[in-house]
Protein backbone atom coordinates (compact mmCIF):
# COMPACT_ATOMS: atom_id res chain seq x y z
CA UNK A 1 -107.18 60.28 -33.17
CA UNK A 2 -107.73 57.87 -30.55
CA UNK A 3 -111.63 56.87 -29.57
CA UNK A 4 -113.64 55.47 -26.67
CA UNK A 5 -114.66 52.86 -29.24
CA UNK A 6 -111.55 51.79 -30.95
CA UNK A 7 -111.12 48.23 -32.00
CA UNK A 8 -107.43 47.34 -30.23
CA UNK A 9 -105.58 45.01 -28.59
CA UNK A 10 -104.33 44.64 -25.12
CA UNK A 11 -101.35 42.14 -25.19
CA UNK A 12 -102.84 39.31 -26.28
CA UNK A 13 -106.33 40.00 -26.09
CA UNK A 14 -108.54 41.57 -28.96
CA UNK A 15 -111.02 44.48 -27.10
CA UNK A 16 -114.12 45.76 -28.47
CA UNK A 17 -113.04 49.05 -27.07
CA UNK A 18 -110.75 51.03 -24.85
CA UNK A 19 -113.29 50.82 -21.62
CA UNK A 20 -112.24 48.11 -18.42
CA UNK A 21 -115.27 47.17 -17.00
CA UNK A 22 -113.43 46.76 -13.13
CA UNK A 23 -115.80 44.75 -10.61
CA UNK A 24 -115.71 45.22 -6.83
CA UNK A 25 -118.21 43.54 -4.57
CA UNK A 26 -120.55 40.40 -5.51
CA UNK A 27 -123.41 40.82 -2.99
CA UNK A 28 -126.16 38.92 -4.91
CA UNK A 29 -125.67 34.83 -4.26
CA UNK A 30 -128.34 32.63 -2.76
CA UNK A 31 -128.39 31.16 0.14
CA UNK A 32 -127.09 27.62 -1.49
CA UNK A 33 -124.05 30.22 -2.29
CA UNK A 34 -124.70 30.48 -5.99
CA UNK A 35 -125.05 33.34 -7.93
CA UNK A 36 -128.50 34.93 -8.67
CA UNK A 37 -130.30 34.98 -12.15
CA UNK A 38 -129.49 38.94 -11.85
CA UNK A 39 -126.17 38.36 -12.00
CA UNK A 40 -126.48 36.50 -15.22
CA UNK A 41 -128.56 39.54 -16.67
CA UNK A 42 -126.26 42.41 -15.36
CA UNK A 43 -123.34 40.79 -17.32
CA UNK A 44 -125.05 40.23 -20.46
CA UNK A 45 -125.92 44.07 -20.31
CA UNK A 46 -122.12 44.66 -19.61
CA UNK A 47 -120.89 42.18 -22.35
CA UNK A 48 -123.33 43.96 -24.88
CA UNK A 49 -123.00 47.40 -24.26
CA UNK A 50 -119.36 47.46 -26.18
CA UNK A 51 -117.12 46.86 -23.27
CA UNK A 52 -113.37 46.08 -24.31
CA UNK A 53 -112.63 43.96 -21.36
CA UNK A 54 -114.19 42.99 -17.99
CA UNK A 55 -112.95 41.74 -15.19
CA UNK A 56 -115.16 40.56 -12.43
CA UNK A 57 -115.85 40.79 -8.75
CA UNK A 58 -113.33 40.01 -6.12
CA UNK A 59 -112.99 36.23 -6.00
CA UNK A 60 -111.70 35.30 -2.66
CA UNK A 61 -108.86 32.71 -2.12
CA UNK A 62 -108.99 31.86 1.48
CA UNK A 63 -112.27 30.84 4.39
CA UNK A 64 -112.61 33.35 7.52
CA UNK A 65 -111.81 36.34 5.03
CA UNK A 66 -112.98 39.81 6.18
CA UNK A 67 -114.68 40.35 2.68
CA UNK A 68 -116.00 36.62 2.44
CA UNK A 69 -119.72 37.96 3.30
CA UNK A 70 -119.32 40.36 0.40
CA UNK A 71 -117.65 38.06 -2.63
CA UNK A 72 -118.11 34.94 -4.47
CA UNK A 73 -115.42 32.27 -2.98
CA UNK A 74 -112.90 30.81 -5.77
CA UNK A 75 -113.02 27.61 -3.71
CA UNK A 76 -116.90 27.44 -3.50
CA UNK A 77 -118.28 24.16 -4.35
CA UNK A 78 -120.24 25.82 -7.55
CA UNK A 79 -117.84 28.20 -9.31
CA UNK A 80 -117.33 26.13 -12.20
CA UNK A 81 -120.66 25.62 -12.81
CA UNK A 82 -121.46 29.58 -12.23
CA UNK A 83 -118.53 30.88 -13.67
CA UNK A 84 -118.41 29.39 -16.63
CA UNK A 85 -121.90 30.98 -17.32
CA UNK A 86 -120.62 34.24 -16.76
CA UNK A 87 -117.70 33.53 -19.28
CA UNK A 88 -119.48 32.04 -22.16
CA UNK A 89 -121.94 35.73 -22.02
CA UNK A 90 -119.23 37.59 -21.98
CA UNK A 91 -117.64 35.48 -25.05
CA UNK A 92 -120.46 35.35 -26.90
CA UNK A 93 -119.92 39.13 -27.55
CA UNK A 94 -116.46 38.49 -28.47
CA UNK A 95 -115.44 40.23 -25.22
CA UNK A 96 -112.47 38.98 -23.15
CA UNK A 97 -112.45 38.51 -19.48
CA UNK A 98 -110.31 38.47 -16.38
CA UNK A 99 -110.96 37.03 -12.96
CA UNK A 100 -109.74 39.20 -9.90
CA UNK A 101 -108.41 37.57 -7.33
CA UNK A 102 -107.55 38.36 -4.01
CA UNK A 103 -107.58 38.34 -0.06
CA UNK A 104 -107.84 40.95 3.12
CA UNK A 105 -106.54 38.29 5.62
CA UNK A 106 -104.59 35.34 5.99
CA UNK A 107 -105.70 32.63 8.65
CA UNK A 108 -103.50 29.83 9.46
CA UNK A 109 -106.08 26.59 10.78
CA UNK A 110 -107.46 28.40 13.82
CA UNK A 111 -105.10 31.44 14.55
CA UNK A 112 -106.93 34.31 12.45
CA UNK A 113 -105.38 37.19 10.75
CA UNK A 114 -101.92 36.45 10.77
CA UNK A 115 -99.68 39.61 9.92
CA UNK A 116 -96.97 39.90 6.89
CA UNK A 117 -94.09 39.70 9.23
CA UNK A 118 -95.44 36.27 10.97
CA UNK A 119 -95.81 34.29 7.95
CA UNK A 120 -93.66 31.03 8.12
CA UNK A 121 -92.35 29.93 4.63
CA UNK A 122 -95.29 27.37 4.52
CA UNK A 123 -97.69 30.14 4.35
CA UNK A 124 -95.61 31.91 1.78
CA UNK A 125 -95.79 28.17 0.01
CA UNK A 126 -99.34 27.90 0.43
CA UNK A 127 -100.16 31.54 -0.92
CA UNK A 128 -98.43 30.59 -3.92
CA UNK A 129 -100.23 27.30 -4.24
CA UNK A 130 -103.26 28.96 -3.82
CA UNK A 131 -102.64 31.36 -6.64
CA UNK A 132 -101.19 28.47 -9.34
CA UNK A 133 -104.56 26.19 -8.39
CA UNK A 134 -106.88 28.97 -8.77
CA UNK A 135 -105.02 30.16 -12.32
CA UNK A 136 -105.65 26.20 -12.80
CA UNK A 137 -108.96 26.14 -12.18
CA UNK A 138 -109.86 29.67 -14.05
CA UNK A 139 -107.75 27.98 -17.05
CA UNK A 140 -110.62 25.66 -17.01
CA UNK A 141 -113.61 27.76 -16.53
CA UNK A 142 -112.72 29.26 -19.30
CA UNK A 143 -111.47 32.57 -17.97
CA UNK A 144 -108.70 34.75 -20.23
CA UNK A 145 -106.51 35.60 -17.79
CA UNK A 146 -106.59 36.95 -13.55
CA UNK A 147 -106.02 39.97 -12.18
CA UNK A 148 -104.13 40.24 -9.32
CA UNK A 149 -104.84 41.86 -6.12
CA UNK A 150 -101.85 43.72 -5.61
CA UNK A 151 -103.39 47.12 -4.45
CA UNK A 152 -105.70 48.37 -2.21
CA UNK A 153 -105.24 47.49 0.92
CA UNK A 154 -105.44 43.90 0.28
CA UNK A 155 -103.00 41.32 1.80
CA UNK A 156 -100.01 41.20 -1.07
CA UNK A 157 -100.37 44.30 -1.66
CA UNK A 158 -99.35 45.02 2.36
CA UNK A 159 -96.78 42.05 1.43
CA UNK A 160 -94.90 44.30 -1.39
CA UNK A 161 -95.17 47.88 0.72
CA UNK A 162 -91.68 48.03 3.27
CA UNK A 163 -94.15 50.28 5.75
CA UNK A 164 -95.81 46.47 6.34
CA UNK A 165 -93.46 43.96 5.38
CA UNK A 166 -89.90 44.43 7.80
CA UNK A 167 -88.93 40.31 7.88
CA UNK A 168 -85.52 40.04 8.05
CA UNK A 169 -85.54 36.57 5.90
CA UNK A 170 -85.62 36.42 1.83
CA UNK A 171 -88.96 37.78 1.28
CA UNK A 172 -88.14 40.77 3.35
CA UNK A 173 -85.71 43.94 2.62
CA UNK A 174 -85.14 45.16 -1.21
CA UNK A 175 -88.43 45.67 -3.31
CA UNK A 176 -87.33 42.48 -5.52
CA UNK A 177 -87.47 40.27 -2.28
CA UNK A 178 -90.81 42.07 -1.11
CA UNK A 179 -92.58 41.11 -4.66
CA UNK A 180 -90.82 37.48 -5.12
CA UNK A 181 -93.73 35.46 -3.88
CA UNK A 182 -96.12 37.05 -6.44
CA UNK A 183 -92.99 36.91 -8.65
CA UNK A 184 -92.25 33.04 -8.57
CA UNK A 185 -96.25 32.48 -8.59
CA UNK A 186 -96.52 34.86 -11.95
CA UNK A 187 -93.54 32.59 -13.35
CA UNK A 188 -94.99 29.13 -12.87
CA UNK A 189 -98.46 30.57 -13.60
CA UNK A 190 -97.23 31.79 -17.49
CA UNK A 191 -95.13 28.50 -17.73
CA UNK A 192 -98.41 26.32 -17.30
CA UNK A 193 -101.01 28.11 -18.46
CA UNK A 194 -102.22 30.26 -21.10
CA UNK A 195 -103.84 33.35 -19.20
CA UNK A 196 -103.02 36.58 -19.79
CA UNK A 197 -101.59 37.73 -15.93
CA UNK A 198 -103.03 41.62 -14.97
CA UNK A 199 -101.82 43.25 -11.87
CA UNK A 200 -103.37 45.68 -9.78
CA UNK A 201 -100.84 47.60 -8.05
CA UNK A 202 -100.94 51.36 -5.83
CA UNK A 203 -99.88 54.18 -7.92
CA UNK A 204 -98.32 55.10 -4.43
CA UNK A 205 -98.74 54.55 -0.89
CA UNK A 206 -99.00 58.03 0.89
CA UNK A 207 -97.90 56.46 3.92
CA UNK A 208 -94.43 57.61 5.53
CA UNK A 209 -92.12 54.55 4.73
CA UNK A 210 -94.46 53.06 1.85
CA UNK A 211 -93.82 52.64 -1.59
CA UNK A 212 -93.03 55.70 -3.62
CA UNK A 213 -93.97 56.33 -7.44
CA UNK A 214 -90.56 55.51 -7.93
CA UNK A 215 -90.49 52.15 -6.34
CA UNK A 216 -94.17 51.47 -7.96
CA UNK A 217 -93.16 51.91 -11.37
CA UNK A 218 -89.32 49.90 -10.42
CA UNK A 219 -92.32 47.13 -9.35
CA UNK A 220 -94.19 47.37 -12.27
CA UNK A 221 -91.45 46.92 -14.29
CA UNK A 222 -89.92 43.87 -12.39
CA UNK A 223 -93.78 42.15 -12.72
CA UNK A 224 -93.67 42.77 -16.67
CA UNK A 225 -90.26 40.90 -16.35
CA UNK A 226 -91.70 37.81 -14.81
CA UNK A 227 -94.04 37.24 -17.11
CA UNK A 228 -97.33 40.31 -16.18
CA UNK A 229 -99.07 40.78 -19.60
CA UNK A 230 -100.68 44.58 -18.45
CA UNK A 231 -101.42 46.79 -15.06
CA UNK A 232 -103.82 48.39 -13.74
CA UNK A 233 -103.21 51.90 -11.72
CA UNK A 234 -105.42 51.94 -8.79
CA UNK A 235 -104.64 53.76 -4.97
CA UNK A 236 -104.77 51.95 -1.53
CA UNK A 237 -108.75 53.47 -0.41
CA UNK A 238 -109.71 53.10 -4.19
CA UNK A 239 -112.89 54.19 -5.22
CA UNK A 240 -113.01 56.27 -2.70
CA UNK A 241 -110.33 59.09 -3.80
CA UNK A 242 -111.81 59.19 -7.07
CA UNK A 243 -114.76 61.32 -6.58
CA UNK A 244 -114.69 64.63 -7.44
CA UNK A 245 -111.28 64.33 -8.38
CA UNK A 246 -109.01 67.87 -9.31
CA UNK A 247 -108.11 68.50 -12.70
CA UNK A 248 -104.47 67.88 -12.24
CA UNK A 249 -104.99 64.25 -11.60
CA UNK A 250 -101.95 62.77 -10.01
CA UNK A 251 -103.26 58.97 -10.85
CA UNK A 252 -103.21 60.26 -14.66
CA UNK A 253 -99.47 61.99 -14.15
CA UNK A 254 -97.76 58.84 -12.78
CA UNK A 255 -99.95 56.60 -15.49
CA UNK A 256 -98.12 58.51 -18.48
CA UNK A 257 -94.95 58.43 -16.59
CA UNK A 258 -95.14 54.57 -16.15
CA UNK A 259 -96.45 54.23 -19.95
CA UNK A 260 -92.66 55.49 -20.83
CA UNK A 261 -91.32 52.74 -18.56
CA UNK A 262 -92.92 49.85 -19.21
CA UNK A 263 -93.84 47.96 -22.55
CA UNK A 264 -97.12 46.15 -21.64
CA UNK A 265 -100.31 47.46 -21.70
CA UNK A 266 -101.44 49.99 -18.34
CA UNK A 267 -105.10 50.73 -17.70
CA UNK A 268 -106.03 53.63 -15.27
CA UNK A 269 -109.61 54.65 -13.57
CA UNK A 270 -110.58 57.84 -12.07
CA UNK A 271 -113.84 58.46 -11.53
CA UNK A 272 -114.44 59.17 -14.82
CA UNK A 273 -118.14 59.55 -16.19
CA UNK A 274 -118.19 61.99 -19.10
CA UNK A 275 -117.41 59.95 -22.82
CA UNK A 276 -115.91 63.33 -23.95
CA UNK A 277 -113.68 64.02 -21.22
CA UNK A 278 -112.32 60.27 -21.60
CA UNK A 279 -111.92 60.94 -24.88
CA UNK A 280 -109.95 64.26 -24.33
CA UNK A 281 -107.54 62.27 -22.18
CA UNK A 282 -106.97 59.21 -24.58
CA UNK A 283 -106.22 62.26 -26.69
CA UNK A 284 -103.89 64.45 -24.89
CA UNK A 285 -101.87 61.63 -23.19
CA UNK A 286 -100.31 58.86 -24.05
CA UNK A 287 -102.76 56.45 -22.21
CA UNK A 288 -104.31 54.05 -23.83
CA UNK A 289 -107.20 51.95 -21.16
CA UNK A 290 -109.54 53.50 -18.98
CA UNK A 291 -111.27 51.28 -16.20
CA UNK A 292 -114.70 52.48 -14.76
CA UNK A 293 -116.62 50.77 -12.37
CA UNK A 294 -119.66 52.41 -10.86
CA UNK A 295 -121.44 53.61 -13.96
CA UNK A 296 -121.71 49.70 -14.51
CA UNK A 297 -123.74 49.29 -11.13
CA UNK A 298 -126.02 52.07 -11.92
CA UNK A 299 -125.93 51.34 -15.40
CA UNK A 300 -124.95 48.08 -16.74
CA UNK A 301 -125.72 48.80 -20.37
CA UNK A 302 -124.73 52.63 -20.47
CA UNK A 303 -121.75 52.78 -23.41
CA UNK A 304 -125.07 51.65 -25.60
CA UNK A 305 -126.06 55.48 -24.95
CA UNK A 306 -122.18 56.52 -25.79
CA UNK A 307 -122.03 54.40 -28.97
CA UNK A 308 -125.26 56.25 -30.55
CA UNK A 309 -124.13 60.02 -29.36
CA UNK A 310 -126.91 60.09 -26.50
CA UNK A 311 -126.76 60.78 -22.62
CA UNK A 312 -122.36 61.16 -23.09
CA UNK A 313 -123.11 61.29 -19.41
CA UNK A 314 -122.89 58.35 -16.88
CA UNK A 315 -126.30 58.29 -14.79
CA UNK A 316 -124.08 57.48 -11.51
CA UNK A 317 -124.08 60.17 -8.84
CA UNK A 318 -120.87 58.98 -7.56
CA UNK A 319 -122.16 58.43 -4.11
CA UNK A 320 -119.64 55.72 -3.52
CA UNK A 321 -122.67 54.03 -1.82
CA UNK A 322 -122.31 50.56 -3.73
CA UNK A 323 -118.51 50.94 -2.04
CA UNK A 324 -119.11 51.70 1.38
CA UNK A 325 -121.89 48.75 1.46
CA UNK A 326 -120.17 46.14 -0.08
CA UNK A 327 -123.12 45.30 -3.04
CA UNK A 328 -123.30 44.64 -6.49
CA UNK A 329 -126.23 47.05 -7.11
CA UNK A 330 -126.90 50.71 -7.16
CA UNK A 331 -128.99 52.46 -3.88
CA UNK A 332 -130.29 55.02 -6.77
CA UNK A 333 -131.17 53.19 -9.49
CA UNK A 334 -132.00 49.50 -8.62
């Protein structure tokens, strides 16, 4: 019988339990762009509660982003300093964690927003760069590994889907040449350093033209070939089609399906609030990690209640309103 609170491992990292603590938005920084004390305190509740993994906020890569008024900035002048607070809590409770990194838009000097198709190779170069400094630079914050931004409706993840990407040059065409610039980054990233390499990547796209299930899961397996150490499951307007979901969960159908095609680890959300019913589904599938992320903003510390048999129940209404207004905290319960 598998359990909420199983001892396992994930690849290469030892988890307190089968629960993904998955960040979003980081909305609480000072005006000298530094993180507030809060922050500090929300993920030593997290760390504490008997999380198996977390993995934070969206970092962002690149200035002039869309969501730069809403995340902390890899290349800000104090992430060491901050971050490497917000690793040694989550350490000290023997609890592994993963930076996510990402970007909405890509801006080359002064022309802003420049589309997938009008990259030059020198942008494709300095994307990949980007991505080997700031593995670099998380290496040394002491950070266990990144997640990638592959899903969504963030920039690579519009890179990898043929409805966007329609260049006519070597990153264009076949689904290998569509995922070789996060390919040749994930290769010099695992040659250099030792993080373990997560990507997020779309079930599906639901657009006419975008990636199927069946090119998703031919993706996922060409990123465990390159050197990806686990997945995460997510859908391009993720959190938002979790809520209220219908029992025959397609997220959960194509998770099992990809578990039989892959060999490294897969984690999957779903708007999932109820220990038992998590339970149930560790039980009656073959998944193994389930990634929440709301009942952390309205409850940092709430698997404390889970671990002693009280409130099984997530306090979050599921009101998506921490989503839709880009914060860190919870409009119900602040």
């Amino acid at each position: 019988m598998k359990d909420i609170f199983d001892k396992c491992n994930m690849g290469n990292l030892e988890l307190n339990s089968r629960i993904i603590r998955t960040g979003l938005w980081e909305s609480q920084i000072t005006k000298q762009g530094q993180l507030e004390s809060s922050v500090y305190d929300r993920y030593e509740k997290i760390a504490s509660s008997g999380v198996g993994l977390i993995t934070t906020e969206l970092l962002s890569m690149f200035a002039k982003d869309s969501f730069n008024d809403y995340t902390y900035k890899i290349y800000n002048k104090n992430f060491v300093f901050d971050y490497k607070k917000i690793t040694q809590i989550s350490h000290k409770y023997n609890v592994p964690i993963l930076a996510q990194l990402g970007f909405a838009k890509y801006n080359r000097q002064i022309d802003y927003n420049i589309q997938v198709n009008d990259l030059t190779i020198d942008d494709i170069r300095r994307i990949q760069t980007e991505l080997i400094m700031d593995a670099k630079k998380l290496s040394f914050t002491g950070f266990d590994g990144v997640q990638l931004a592959l899903g969504n409706n963030f920039f690579l993840s519009k890179f990898i889907n043929p409805y966007f990407n329609q260049r006519k040059d070597d990153y264009g065409g076949d689904t290998f040449n569509r995922l070789k610039l996060v390919l040749e980054a994930i290769k010099v990233i695992k040659d250099n350093f030792k993080l373990h390499i997560n990507a997020r990547i779309n079930a599906y796209d639901g657009r006419k033209g975008g990636i199927t299930q069946q090119e998703s899961i031919k993706m996922c397996r060409l990123l465990q070939e390159y050197g990806c150490d686990s997945l995460q499951i997510t859908r391009p307007l993720s959190p938002l089609y979790f809520t209220h979901e219908s029992k025959e969960n397609k997220l959960i159908e194509f998770t099992q399906q990809l578990n039989e095609n892959v060999d490294i680890p897969v984690i999957v959300g779903g708007g999932f609030t109820n220990r038992d019913e998590i339970n149930k589904l560790l039980n009656d599938t073959n998944i193994e990690y389930i990634s929440m992320y709301r009942p952390f903003v309205a409850e940092g510390d709430f698997l404390n209640n889970w671990r002693q048999n009280q409130n099984i129940e997530s306090r979050c209404k599921m009101c998506n309103n921490c989503y839709r207004t880009k914060t860190s905290t919870c409009y119900h319960f602040k």
